[in-house]
C-alpha atoms as a PDB file:
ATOM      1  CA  UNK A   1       0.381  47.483  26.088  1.00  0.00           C
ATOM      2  CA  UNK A   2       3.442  49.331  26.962  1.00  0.00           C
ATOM      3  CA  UNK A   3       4.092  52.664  25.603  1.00  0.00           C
ATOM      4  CA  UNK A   4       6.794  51.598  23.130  1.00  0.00           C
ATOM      5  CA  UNK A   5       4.034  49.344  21.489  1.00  0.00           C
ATOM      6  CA  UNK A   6       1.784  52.085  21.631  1.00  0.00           C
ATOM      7  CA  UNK A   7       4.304  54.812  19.933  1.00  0.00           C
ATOM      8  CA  UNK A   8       4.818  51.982  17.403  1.00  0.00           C
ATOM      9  CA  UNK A   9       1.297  51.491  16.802  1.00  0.00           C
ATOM     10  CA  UNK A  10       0.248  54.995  16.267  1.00  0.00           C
ATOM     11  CA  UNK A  11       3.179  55.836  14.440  1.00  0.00           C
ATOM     12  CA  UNK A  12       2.205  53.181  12.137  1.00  0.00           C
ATOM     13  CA  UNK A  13      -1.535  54.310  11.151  1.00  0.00           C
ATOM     14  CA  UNK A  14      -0.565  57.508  11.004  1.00  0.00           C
ATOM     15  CA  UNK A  15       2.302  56.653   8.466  1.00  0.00           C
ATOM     16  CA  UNK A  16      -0.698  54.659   6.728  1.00  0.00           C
ATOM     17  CA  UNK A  17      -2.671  57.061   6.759  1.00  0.00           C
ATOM     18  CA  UNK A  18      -0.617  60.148   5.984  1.00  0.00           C
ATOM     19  CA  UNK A  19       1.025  58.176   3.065  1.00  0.00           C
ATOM     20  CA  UNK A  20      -2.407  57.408   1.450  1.00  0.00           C
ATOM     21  CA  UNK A  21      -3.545  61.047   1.371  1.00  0.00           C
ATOM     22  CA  UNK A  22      -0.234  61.900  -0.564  1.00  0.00           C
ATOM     23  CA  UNK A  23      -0.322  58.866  -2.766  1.00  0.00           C
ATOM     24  CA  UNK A  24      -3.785  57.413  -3.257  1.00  0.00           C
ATOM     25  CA  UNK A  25      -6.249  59.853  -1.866  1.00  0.00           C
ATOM     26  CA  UNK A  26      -8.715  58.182  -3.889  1.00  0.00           C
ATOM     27  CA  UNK A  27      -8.257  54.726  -1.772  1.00  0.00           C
ATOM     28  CA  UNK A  28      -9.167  57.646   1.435  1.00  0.00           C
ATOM     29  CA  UNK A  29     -12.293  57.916   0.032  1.00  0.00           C
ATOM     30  CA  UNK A  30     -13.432  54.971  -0.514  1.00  0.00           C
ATOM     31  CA  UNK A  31     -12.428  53.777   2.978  1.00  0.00           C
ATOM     32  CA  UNK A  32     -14.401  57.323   4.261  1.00  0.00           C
ATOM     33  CA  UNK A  33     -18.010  55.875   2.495  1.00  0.00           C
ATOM     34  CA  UNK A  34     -16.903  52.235   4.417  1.00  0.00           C
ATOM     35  CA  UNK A  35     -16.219  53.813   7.809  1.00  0.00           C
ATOM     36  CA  UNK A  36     -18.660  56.456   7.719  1.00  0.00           C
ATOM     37  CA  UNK A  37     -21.514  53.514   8.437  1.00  0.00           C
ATOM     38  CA  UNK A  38     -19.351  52.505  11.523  1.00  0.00           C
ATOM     39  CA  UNK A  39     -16.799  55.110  13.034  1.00  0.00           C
ATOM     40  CA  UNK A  40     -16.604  58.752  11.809  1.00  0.00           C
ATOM     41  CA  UNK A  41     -16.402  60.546   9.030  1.00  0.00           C
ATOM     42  CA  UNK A  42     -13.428  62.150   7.537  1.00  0.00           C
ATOM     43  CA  UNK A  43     -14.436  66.126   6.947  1.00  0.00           C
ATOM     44  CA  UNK A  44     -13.860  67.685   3.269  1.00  0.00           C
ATOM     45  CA  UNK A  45     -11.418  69.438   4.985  1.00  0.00           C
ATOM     46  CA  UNK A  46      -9.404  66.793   5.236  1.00  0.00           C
ATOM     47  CA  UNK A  47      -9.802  66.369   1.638  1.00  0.00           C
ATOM     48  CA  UNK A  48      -8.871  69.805   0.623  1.00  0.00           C
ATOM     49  CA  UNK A  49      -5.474  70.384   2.344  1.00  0.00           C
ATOM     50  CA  UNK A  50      -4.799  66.431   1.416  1.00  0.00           C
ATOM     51  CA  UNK A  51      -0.435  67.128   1.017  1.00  0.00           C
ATOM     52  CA  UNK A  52      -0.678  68.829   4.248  1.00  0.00           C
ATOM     53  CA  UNK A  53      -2.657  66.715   6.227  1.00  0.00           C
ATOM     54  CA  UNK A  54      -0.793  64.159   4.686  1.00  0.00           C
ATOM     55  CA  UNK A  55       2.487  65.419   5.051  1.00  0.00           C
ATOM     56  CA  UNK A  56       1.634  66.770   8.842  1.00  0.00           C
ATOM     57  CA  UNK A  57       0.804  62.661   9.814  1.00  0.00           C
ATOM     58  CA  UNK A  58       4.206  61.378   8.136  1.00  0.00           C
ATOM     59  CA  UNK A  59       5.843  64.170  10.903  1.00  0.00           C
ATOM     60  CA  UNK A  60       3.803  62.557  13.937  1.00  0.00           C
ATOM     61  CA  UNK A  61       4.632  59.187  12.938  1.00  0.00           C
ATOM     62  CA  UNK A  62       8.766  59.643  12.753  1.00  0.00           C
ATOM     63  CA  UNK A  63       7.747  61.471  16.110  1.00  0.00           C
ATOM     64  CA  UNK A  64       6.361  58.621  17.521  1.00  0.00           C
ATOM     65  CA  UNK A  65       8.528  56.360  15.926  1.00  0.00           C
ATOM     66  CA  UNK A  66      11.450  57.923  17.928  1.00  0.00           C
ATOM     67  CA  UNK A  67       9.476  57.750  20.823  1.00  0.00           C
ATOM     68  CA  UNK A  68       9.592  54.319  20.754  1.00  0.00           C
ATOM     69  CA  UNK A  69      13.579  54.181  20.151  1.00  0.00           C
ATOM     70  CA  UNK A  70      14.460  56.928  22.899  1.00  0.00           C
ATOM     71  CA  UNK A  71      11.860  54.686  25.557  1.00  0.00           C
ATOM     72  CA  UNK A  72      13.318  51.320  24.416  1.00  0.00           C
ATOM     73  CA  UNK A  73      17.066  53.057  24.499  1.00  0.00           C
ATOM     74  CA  UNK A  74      16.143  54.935  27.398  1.00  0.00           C
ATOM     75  CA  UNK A  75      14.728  51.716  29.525  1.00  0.00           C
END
């Protein structure tokens, strides 16, 4: 995978992501009890400062995002 389709991918799950704490924090949750069996689990932390994690991941991902445009305009 190059590192365009990486900036693309993270960018994306991290828009995902960062738009379901803000919107449908509930949906986090439930996804949290899921992964929590298989992964990690998301801290209450997370929970508590929901708009600014959330908020803080929408940033990263038009970061990465233009990543990908400046190495696909750059190359």
């Amino acid at each position: 995978m190059s590192i365009v389709g990486f900036s693309i991918l993270i960018g994306v799950l991290a828009f995902v992501v960062g738009s379901l704490l803000l919107v449908a924090p509930n949906s986090i949750k439930k996804l949290n009890e899921i992964s929590a069996k298989m992964i990690a689990k998301i801290d209450s932390i997370t929970f508590s400062y929901r708009i600014g994690f959330g908020v803080s991941l929408l940033i990263a991902s038009a970061f990465m995002f233009f990543m990908a445009y400046y190495f696909t305009k750059r190359h």
